[in-house]
Protein backbone atom coordinates (compact mmCIF):
# COMPACT_ATOMS: atom_id res chain seq x y z
CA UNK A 1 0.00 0.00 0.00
CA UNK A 2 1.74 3.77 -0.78
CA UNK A 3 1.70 6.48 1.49
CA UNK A 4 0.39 9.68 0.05
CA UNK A 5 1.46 13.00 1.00
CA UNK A 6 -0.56 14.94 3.16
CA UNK A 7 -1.34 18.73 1.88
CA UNK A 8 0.82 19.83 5.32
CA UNK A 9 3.80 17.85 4.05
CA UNK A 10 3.62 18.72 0.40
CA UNK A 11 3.70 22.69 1.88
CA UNK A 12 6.90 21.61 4.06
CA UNK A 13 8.36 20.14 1.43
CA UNK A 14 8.07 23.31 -1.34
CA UNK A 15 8.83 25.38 1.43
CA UNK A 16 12.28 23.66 2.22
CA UNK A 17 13.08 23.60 -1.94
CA UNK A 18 12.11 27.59 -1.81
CA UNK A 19 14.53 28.58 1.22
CA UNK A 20 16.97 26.45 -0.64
CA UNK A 21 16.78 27.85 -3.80
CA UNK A 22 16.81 31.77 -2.20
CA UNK A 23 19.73 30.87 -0.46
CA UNK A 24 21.05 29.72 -3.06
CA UNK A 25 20.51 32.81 -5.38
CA UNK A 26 22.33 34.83 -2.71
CA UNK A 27 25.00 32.62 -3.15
CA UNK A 28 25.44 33.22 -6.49
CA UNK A 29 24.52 36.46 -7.50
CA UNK A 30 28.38 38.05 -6.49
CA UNK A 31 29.63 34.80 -9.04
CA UNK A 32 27.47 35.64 -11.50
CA UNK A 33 28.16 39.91 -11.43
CA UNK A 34 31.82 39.29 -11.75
CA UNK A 35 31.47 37.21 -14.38
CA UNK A 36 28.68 39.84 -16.15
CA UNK A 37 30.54 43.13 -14.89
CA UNK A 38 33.48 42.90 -17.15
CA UNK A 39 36.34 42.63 -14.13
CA UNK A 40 36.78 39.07 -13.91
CA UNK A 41 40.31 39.35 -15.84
CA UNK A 42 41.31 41.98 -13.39
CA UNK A 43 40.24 40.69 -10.83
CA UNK A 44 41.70 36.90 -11.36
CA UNK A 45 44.98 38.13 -12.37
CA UNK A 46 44.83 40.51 -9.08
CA UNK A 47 44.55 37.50 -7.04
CA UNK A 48 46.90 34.49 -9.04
CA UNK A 49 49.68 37.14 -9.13
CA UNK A 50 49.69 38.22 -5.88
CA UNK A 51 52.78 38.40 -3.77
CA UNK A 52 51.99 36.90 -0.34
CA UNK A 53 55.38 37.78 1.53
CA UNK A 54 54.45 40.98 2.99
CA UNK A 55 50.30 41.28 4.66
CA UNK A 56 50.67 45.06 4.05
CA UNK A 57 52.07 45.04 0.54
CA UNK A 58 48.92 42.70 -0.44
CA UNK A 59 46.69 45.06 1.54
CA UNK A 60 48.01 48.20 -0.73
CA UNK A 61 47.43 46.08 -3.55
CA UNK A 62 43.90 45.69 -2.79
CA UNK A 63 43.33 48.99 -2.27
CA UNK A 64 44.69 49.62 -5.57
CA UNK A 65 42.77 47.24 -7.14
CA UNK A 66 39.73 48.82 -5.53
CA UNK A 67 40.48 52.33 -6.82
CA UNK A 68 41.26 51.29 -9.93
CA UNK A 69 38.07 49.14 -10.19
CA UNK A 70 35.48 51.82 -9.10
């Protein structure tokens, strides 16, 4: 014999797939404006070229990076 869902669980169950797919949205709207805004380039060479020996030096670069960018 099969168990049918009740009208309480089918509401639990679109609810959880609706948080899931807002969080999920969130998650992936900063992804998907790099990738639309033009800066990706910059911004991956920025970070795969990076010198990591000095905190401060990276820092300043960042700033740069962020002046440059705005």
């Amino acid at each position: 014999m099969e168990k049918t869902k009740t009208g309480l669980e089918n509401a639990a169950t679109t609810f959880t797939i609706l948080m899931l797919l807002a969080s999920l949205n969130s998650c992936a709207n900063p992804c998907i404006y790099l990738i639309f805004s033009g800066q990706l380039p910059k911004k991956l060479v920025a970070l795969l070229c990076r010198d990591s020996s000095d905190p401060k030096d990276s820092m300043h670069e960042e700033v740069q990076w962020s002046i440059i960018c705005t």
